[in-house]
Protein backbone atom coordinates (compact mmCIF):
# COMPACT_ATOMS: atom_id res chain seq x y z
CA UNK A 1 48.89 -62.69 -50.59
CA UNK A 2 46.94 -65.83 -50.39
CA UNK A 3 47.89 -66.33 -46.03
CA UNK A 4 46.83 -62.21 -45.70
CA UNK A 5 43.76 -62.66 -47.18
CA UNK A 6 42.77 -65.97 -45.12
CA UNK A 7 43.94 -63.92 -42.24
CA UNK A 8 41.80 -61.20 -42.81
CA UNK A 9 38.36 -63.30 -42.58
CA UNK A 10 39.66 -65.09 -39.55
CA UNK A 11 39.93 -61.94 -38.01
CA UNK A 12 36.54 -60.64 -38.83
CA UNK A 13 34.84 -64.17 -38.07
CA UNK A 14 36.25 -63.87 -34.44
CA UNK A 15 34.88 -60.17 -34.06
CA UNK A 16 31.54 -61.27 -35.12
CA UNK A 17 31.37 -63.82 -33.06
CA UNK A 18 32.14 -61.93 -29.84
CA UNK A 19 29.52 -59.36 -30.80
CA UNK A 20 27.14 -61.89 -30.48
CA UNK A 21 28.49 -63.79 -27.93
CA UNK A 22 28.03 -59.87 -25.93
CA UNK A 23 24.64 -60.00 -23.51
CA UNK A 24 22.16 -58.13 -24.67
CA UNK A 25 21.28 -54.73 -22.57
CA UNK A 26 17.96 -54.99 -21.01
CA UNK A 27 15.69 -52.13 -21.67
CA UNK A 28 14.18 -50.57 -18.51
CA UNK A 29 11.44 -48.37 -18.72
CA UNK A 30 11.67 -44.37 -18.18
CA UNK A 31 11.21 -43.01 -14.63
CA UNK A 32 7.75 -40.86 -14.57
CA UNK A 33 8.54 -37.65 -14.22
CA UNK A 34 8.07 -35.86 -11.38
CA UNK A 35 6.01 -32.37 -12.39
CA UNK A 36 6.33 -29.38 -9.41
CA UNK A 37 2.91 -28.25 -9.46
CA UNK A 38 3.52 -25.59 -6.78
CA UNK A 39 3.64 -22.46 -8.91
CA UNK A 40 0.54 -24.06 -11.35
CA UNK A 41 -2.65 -21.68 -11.32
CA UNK A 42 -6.15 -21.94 -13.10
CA UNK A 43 -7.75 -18.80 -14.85
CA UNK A 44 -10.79 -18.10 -14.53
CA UNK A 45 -13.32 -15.71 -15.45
CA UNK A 46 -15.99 -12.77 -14.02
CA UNK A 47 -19.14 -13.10 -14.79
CA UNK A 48 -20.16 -9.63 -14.96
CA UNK A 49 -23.84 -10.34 -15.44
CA UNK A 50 -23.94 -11.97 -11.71
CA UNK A 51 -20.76 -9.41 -10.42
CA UNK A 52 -21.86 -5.97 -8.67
CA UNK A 53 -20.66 -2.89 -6.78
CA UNK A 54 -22.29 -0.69 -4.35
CA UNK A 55 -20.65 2.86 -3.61
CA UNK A 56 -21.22 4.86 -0.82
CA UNK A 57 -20.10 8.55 0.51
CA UNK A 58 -21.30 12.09 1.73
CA UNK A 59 -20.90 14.70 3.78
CA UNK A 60 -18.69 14.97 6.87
CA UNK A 61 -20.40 16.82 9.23
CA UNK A 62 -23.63 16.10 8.89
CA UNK A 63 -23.65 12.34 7.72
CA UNK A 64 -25.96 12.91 4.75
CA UNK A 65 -24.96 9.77 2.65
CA UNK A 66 -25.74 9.33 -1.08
CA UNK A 67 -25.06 5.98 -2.95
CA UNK A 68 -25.41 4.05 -5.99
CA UNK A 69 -24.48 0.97 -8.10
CA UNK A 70 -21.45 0.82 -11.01
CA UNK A 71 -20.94 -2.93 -13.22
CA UNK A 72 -17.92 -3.86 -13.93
CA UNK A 73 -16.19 -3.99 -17.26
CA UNK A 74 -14.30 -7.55 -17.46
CA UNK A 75 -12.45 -9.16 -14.98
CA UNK A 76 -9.95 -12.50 -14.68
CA UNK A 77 -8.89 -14.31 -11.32
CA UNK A 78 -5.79 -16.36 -11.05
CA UNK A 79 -6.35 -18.94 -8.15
CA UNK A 80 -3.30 -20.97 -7.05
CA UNK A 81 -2.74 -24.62 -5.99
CA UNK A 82 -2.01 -23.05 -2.43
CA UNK A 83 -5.28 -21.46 -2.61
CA UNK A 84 -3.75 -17.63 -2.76
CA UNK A 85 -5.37 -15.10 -5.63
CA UNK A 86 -4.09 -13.17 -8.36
CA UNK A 87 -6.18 -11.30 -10.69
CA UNK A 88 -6.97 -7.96 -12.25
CA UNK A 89 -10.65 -6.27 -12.41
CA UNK A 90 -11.81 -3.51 -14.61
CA UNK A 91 -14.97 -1.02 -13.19
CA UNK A 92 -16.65 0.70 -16.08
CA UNK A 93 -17.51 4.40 -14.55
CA UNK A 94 -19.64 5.75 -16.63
CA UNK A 95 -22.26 2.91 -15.52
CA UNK A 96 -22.00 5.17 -12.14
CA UNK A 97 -25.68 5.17 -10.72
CA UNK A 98 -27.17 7.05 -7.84
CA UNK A 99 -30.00 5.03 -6.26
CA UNK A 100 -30.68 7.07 -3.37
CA UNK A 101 -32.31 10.05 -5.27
CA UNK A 102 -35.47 10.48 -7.80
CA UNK A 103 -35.57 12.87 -10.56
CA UNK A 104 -33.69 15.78 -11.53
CA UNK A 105 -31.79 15.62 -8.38
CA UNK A 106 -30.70 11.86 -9.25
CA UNK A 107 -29.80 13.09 -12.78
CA UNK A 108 -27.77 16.30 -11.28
CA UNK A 109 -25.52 14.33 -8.35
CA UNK A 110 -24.85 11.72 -11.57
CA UNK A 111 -23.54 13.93 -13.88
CA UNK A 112 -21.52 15.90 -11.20
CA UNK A 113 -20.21 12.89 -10.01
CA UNK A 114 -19.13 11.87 -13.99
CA UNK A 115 -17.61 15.50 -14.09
CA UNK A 116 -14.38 16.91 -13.91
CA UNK A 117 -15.08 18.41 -10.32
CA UNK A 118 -15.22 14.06 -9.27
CA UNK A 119 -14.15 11.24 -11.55
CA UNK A 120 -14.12 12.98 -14.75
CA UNK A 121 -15.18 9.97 -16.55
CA UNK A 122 -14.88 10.86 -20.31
CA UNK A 123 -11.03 11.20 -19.98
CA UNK A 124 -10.71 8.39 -17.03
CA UNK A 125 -13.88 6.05 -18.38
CA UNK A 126 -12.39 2.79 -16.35
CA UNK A 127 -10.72 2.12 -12.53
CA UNK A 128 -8.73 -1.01 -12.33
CA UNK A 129 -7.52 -3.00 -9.22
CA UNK A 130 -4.64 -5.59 -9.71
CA UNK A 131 -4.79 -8.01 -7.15
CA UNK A 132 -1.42 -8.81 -6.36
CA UNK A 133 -1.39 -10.90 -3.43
CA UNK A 134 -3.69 -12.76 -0.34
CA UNK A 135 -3.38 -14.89 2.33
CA UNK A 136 -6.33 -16.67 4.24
CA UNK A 137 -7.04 -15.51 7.64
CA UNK A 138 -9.38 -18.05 8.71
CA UNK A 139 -11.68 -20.65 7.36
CA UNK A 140 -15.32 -19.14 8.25
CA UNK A 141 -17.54 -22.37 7.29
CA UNK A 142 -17.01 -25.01 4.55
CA UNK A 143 -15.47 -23.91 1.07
CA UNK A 144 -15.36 -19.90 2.31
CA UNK A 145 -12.25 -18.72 3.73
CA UNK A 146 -11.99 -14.37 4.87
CA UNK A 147 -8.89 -13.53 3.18
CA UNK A 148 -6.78 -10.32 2.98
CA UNK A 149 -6.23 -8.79 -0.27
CA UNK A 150 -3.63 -7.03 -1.04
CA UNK A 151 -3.31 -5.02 -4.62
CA UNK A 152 -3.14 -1.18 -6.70
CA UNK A 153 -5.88 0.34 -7.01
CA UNK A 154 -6.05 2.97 -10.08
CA UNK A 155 -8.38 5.91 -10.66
CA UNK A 156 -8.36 8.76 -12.76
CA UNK A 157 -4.74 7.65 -14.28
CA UNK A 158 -3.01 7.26 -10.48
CA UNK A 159 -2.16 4.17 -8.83
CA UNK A 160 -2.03 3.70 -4.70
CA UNK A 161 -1.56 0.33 -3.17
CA UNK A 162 -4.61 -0.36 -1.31
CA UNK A 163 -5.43 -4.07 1.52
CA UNK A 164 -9.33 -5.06 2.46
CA UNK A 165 -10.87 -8.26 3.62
CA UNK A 166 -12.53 -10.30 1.65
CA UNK A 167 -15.09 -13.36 2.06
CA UNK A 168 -14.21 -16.33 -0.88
CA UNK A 169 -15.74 -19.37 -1.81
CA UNK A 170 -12.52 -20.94 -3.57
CA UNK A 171 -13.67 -24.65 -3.68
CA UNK A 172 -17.00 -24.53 -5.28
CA UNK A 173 -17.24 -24.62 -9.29
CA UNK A 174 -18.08 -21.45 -9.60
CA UNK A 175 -16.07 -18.96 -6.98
CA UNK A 176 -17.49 -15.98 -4.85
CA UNK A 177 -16.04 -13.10 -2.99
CA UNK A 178 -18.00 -10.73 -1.02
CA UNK A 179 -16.43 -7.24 1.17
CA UNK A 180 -15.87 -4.18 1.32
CA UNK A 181 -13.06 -1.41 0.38
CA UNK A 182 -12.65 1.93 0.69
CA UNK A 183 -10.71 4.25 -0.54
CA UNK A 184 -9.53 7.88 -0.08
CA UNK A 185 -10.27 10.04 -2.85
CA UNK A 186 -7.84 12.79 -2.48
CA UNK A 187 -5.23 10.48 -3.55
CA UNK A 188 -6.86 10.04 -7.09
CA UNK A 189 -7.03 13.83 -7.73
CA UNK A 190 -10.90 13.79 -6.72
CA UNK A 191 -10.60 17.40 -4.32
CA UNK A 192 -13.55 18.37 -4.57
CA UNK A 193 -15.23 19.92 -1.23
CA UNK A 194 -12.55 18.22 0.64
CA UNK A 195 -12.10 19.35 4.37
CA UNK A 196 -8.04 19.34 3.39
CA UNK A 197 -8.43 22.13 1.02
CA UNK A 198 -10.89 24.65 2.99
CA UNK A 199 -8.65 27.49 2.87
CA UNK A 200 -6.81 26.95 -0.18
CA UNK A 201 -8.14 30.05 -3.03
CA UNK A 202 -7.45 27.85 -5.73
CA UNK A 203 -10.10 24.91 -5.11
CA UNK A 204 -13.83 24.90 -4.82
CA UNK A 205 -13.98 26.87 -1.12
CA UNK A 206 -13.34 30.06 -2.60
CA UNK A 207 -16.53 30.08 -5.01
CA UNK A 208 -18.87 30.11 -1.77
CA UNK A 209 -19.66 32.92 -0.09
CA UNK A 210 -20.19 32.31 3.24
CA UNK A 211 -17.75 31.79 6.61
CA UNK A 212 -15.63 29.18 7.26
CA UNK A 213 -18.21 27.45 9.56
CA UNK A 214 -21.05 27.49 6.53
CA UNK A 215 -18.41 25.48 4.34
CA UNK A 216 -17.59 23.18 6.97
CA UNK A 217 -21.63 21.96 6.64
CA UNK A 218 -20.39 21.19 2.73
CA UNK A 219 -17.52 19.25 3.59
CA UNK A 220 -17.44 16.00 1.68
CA UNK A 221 -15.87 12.86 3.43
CA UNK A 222 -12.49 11.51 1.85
CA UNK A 223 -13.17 7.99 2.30
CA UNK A 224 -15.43 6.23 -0.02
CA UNK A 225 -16.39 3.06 0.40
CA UNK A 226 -17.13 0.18 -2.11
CA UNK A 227 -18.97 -3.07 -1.32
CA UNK A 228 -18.47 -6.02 -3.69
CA UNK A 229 -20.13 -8.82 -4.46
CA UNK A 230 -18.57 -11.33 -7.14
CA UNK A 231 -19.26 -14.35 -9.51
CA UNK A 232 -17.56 -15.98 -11.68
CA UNK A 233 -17.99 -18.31 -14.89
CA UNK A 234 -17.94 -22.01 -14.14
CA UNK A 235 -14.73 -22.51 -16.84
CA UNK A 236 -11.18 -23.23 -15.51
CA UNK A 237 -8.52 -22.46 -17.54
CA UNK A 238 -5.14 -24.16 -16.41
CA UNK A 239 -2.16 -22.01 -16.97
């Protein structure tokens, strides 16, 4: 009993002695690791105050124009590390202004505009455009590239895809984009006096009483076009 005991300590006296006879590890510090910052994107903020929108249309034939001013409701651009755009803006329509007209004319084109004959603006108060994609065309001076801009563009509840050019000040601390778009109205439901629907009973064109010549002096132009000019808030947000 006496030898298996002795043996026993002998046996543990040599394992603790090669443990310590082992070399230590050496402890190397952790790699740094490498963060893809290819897909990263900062969010930033329209500043409606400084943001604004000029509209424009009229008649066909004899290039009478009438336009006016709308604000915009809110707005949020994505810009990413390759220096493409994302973003969504909202326009507040019943801020639609004529500024071409005094008066009770002004006040009458306004409210038929807001009616359901145009943009109906109680039941469709807001458009939105989602910006969905861009690409630089050229670099016009320092910090401004003219970009295209490619998005939907929803009125009245219905949503086209719709391209324009824009002018963007990406580098600065606070970005800019000026341009233009235009749009065609028929597509959003807005008919009314359209050229397209001259002889059909159920629009407008059969309340007049005149020939088809007469009317043609009424028709309204599809296209409308919007020019922009945008601010935002100095604030990055890094998503």
């Amino acid at each position: 009993m006496e030898r298996i005991i002795v043996a026993l300590f002998i046996l543990a006296g040599l394992a603790f002695s090669q443990e310590t006879l082992k070399p230590k590890t050496e402890l190397k510090p952790k790699e740094p690791r490498t963060v893809n910052t290819s897909g990263i994107s900062s969010r930033i903020m329209l500043d409606t105050s400084k943001s604004s929108l000029e509209w424009n249309g009229g008649l066909k034939i004899t290039n009478k124009e009438h336009y006016g001013t709308l604000k915009f409701q809110q707005g949020t651009l994505f810009i990413n590390s390759n220096k493409s755009i994302n973003g969504t803006f909202v326009v507040n329509l019943r801020t639609l202004v004529n500024t071409d007209l005094s008066g009770g004319s002004k006040d009458r084109l306004e409210g038929h505009l807001r009616s359901q004959d145009f943009f109906d603006v109680e039941k469709y108060p807001t458009a939105k455009l989602v910006i969905k994609q861009s690409s630089i065309l050229d670099k016009v001076e320092e910090k401004k590239y003219k970009m295209l801009v490619e998005g939907d563009l929803t009125i009245k509840n219905q949503t086209h895809p719709i391209s324009f050019e824009a002018i963007l000040d990406l580098d600065s601390k606070i970005k800019t984009a000026t341009g233009s778009l235009e749009f065609d109205r028929l597509l959003y439901g807005v008919q009314y006096r359209a050229e397209r629907y001259l002889d059909d009973p159920s629009t407008f064109w059969n309340k007049i009483v005149a020939n088809t010549q007469t009317s043609m002096d009424k028709v309204i132009r599809d296209m409308i076009k919007v020019d922009f000019n945008i601010s935002t808030t100095a604030n990055l947000i890094s998503e």
